[in-house]
C-alpha atoms as a PDB file:
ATOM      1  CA  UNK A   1      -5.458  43.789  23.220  1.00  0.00           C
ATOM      2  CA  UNK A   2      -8.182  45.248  25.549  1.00  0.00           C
ATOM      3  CA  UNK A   3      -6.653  44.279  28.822  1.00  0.00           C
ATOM      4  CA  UNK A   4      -3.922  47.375  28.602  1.00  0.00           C
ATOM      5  CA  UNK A   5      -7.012  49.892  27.858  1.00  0.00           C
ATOM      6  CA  UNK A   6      -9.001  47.928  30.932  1.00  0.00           C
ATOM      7  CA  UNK A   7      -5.864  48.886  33.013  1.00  0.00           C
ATOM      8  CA  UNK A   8      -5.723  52.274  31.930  1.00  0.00           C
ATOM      9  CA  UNK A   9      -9.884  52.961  32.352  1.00  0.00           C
ATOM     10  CA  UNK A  10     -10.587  53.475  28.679  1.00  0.00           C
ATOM     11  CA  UNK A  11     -12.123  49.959  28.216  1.00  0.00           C
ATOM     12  CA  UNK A  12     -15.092  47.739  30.718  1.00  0.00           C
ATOM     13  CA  UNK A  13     -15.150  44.494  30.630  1.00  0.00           C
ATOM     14  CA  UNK A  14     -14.185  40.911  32.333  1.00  0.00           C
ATOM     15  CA  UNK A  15     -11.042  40.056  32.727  1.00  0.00           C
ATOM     16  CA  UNK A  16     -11.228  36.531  32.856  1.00  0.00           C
ATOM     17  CA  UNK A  17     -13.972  36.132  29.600  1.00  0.00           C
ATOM     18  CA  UNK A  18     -11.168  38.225  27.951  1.00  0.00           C
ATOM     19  CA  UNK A  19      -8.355  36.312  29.172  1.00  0.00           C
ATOM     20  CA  UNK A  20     -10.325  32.691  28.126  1.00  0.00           C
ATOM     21  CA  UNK A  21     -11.142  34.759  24.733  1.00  0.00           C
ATOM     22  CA  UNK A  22      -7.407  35.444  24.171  1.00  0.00           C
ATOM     23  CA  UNK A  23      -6.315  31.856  24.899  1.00  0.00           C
ATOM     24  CA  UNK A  24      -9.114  30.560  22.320  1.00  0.00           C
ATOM     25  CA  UNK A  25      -7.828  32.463  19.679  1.00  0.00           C
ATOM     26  CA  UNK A  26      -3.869  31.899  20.029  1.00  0.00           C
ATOM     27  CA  UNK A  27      -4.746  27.994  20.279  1.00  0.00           C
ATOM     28  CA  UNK A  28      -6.935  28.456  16.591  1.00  0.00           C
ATOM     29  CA  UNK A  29      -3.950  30.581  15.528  1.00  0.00           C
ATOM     30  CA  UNK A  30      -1.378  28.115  16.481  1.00  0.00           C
ATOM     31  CA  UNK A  31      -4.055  25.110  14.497  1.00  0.00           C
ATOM     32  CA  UNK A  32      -4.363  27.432  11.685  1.00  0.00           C
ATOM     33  CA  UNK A  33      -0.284  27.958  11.416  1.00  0.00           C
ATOM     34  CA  UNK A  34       0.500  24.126  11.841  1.00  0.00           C
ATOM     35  CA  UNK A  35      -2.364  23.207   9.284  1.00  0.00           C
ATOM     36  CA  UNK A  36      -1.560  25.896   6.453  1.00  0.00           C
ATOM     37  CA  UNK A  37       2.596  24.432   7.006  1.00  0.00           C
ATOM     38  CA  UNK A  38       1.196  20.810   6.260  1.00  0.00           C
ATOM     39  CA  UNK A  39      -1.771  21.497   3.796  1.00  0.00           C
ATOM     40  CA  UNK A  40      -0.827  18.305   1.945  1.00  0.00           C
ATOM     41  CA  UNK A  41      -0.775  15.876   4.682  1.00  0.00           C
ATOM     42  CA  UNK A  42      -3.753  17.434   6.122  1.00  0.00           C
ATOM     43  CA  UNK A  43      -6.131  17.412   3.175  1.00  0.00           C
ATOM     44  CA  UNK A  44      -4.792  13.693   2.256  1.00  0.00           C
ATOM     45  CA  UNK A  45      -5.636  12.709   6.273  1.00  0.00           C
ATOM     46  CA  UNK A  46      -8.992  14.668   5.550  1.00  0.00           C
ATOM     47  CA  UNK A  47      -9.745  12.230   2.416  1.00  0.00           C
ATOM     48  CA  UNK A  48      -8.700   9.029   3.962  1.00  0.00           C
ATOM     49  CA  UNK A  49     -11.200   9.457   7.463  1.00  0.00           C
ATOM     50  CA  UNK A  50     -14.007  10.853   4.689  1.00  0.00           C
ATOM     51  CA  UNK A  51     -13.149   6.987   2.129  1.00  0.00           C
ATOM     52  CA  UNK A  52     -12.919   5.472   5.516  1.00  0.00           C
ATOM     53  CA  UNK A  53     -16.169   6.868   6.517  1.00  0.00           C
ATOM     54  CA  UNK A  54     -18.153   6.164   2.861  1.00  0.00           C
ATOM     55  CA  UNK A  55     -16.807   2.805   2.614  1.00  0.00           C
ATOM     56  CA  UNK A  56     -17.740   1.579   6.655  1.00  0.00           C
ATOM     57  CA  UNK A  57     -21.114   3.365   5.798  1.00  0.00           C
ATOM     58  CA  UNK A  58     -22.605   0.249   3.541  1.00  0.00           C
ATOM     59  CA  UNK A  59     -22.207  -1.736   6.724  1.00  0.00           C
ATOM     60  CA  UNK A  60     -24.539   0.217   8.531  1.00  0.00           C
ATOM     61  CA  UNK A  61     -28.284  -1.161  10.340  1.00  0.00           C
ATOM     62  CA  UNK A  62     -30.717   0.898  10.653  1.00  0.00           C
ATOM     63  CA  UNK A  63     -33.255  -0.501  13.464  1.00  0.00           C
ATOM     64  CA  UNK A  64     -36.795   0.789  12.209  1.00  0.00           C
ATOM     65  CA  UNK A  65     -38.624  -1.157  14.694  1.00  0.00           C
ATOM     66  CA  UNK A  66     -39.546   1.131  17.577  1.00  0.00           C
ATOM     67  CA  UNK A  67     -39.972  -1.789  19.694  1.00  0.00           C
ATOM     68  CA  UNK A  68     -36.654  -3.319  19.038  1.00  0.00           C
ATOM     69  CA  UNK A  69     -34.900  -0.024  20.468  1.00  0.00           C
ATOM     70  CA  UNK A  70     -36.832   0.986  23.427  1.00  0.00           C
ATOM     71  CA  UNK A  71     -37.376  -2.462  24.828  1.00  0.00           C
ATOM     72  CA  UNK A  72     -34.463  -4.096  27.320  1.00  0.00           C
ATOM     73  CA  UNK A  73     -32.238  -7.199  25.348  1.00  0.00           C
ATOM     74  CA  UNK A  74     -33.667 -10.358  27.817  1.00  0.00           C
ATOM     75  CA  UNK A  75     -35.882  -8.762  29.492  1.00  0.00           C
ATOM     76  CA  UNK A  76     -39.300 -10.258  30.545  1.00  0.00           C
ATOM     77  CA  UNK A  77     -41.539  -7.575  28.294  1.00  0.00           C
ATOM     78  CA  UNK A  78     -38.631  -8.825  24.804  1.00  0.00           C
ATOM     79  CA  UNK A  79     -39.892 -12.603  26.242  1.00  0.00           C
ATOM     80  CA  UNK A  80     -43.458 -11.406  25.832  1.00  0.00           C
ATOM     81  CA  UNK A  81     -43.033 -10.147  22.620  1.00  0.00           C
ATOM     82  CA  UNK A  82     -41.298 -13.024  21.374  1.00  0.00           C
ATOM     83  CA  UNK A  83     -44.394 -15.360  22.611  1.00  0.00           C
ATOM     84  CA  UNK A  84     -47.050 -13.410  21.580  1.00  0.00           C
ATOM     85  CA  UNK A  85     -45.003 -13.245  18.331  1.00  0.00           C
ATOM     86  CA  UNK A  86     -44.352 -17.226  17.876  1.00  0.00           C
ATOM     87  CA  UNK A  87     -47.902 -17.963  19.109  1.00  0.00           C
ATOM     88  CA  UNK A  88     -50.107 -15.305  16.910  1.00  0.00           C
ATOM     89  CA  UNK A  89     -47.216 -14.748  14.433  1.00  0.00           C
ATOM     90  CA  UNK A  90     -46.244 -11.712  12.825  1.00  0.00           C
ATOM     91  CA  UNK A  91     -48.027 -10.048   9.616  1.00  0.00           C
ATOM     92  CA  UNK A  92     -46.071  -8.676   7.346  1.00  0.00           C
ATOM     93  CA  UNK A  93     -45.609  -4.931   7.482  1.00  0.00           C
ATOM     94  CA  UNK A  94     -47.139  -4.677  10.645  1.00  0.00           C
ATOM     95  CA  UNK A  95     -45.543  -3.413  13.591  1.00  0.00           C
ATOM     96  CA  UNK A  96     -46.602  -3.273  17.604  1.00  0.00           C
ATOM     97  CA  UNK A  97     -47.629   0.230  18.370  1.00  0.00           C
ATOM     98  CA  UNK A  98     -45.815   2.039  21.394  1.00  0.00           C
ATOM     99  CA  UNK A  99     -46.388   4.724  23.086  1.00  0.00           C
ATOM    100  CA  UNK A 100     -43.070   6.217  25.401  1.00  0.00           C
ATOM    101  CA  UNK A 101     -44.005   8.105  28.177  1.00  0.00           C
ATOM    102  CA  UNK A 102     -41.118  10.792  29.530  1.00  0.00           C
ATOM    103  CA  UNK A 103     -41.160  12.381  32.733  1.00  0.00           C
ATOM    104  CA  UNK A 104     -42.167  16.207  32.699  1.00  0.00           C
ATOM    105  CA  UNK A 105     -38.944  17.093  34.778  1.00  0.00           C
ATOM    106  CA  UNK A 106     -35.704  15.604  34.826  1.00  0.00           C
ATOM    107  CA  UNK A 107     -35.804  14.149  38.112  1.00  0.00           C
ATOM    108  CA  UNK A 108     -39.566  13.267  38.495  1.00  0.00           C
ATOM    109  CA  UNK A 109     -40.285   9.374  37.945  1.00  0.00           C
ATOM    110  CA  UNK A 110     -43.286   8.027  35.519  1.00  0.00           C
ATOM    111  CA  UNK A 111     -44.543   5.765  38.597  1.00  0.00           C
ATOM    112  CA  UNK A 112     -46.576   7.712  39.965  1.00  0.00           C
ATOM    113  CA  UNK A 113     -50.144   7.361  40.475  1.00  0.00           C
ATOM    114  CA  UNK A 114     -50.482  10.544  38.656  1.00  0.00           C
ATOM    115  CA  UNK A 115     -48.526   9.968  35.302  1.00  0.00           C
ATOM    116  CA  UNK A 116     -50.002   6.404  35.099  1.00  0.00           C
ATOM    117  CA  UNK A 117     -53.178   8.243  34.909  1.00  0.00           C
ATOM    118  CA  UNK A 118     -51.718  10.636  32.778  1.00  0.00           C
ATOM    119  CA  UNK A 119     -50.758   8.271  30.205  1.00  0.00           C
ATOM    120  CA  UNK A 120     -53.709   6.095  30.357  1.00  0.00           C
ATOM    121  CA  UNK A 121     -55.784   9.379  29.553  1.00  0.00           C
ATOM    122  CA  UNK A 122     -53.135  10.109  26.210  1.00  0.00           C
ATOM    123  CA  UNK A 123     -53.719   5.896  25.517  1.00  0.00           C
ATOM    124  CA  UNK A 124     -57.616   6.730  25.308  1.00  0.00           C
ATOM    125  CA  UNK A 125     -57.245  10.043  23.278  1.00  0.00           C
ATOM    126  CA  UNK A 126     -55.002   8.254  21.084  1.00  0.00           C
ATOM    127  CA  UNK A 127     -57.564   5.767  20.192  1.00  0.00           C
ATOM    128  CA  UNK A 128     -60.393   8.476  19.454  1.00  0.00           C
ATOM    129  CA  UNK A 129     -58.245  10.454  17.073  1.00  0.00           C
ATOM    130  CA  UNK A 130     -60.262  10.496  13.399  1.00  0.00           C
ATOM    131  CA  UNK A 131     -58.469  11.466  10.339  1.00  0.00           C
ATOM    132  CA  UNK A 132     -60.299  12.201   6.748  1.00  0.00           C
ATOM    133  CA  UNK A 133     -58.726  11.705   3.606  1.00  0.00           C
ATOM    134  CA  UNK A 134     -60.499  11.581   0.272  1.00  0.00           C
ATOM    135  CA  UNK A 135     -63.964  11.530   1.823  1.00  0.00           C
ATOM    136  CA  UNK A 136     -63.250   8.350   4.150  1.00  0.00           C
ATOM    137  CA  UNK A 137     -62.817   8.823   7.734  1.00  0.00           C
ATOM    138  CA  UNK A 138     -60.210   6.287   9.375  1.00  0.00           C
ATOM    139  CA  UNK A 139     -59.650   5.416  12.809  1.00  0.00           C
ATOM    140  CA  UNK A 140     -57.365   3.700  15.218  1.00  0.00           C
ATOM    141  CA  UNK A 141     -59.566   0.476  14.716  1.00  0.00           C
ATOM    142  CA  UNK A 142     -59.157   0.958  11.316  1.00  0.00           C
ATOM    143  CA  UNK A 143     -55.711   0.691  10.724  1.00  0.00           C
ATOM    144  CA  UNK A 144     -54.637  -1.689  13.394  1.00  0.00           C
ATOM    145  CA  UNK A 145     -54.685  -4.675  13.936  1.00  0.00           C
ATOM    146  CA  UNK A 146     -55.844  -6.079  17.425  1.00  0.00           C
ATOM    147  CA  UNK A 147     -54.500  -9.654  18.519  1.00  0.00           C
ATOM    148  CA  UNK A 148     -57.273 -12.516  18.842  1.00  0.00           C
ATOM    149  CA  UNK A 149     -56.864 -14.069  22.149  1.00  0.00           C
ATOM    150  CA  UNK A 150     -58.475 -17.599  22.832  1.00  0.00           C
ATOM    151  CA  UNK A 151     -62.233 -17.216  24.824  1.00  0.00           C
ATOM    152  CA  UNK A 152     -62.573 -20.091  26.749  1.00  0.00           C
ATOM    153  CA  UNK A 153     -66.346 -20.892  26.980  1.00  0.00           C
ATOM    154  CA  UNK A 154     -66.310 -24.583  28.981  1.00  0.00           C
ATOM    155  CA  UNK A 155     -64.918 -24.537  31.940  1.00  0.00           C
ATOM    156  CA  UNK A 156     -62.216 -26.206  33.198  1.00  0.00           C
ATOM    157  CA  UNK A 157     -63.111 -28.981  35.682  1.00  0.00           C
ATOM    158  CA  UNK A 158     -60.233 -30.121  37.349  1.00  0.00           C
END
């Protein structure tokens, strides 16, 4: 509707966002006109991908463990996990802390000296943070639980 006042001056504009605006709305007109001619078989397609959807939904898992997504299927660090797990076993309703480190631009690569350093300084931070609630102060120490690994005191003669 525009484009013959852009060719006669009264109207400024570009041509080509109105010509992509023009074909956007004669495609939702042409949707609109072949939905409102089949109302009923669209609204009964609607309700069987929506009973589809509510009935496949009981079957979904929800992975909670932050470990479990963010660490490679049979990789060495999952082997680790798994040992450390099978020789100090697991308490229940605790979970390994980890902290994800992103680069700062989208090309830039976390192995640097610099964002080692980086994220060993957030690692240290993290484990002075103090929080108070209901008079009692609780720290990092406090709520985690740190791994006893064996001290060997003889030594091995060989």
């Amino acid at each position: 509707m525009t484009i013959p006042y852009q060719n006669l001056g009264k109207a400024r504009g570009s041509r080509v966002a109105l010509w992509i605006r023009s074909v956007i709305q004669s495609a939702f007109f042409s949707w609109g006109t072949f939905i409102q001619r089949h109302a009923a078989k669209i609204l009964v397609l609607g309700i069987l991908i929506l009973a589809f959807s509510c009935y496949n939904l009981k079957n979904i898992v929800l992975e909670t463990r932050l470990d479990k997504l963010w660490v490679e299927e049979g990789g060495r660090l999952e082997e680790e996990r798994d040992y450390v797990q099978e020789i100090h076993g697991s308490e229940v309703g605790a979970t390994p802390l980890v902290i994800l480190q992103t680069p700062t631009a989208n090309a830039s690569s976390v192995l640097t000296a610099e964002a080692l350093l980086l994220h060993l300084k957030i690692a240290l931070l993290a484990t002075e943070v103090e929080v108070e609630i209901f008079k009692n102060t609780w720290t990092l120490r406090d709520i985690c639980h740190k791994a006893a690994f064996p001290t060997f005191d003889e030594r091995i003669s060989g």
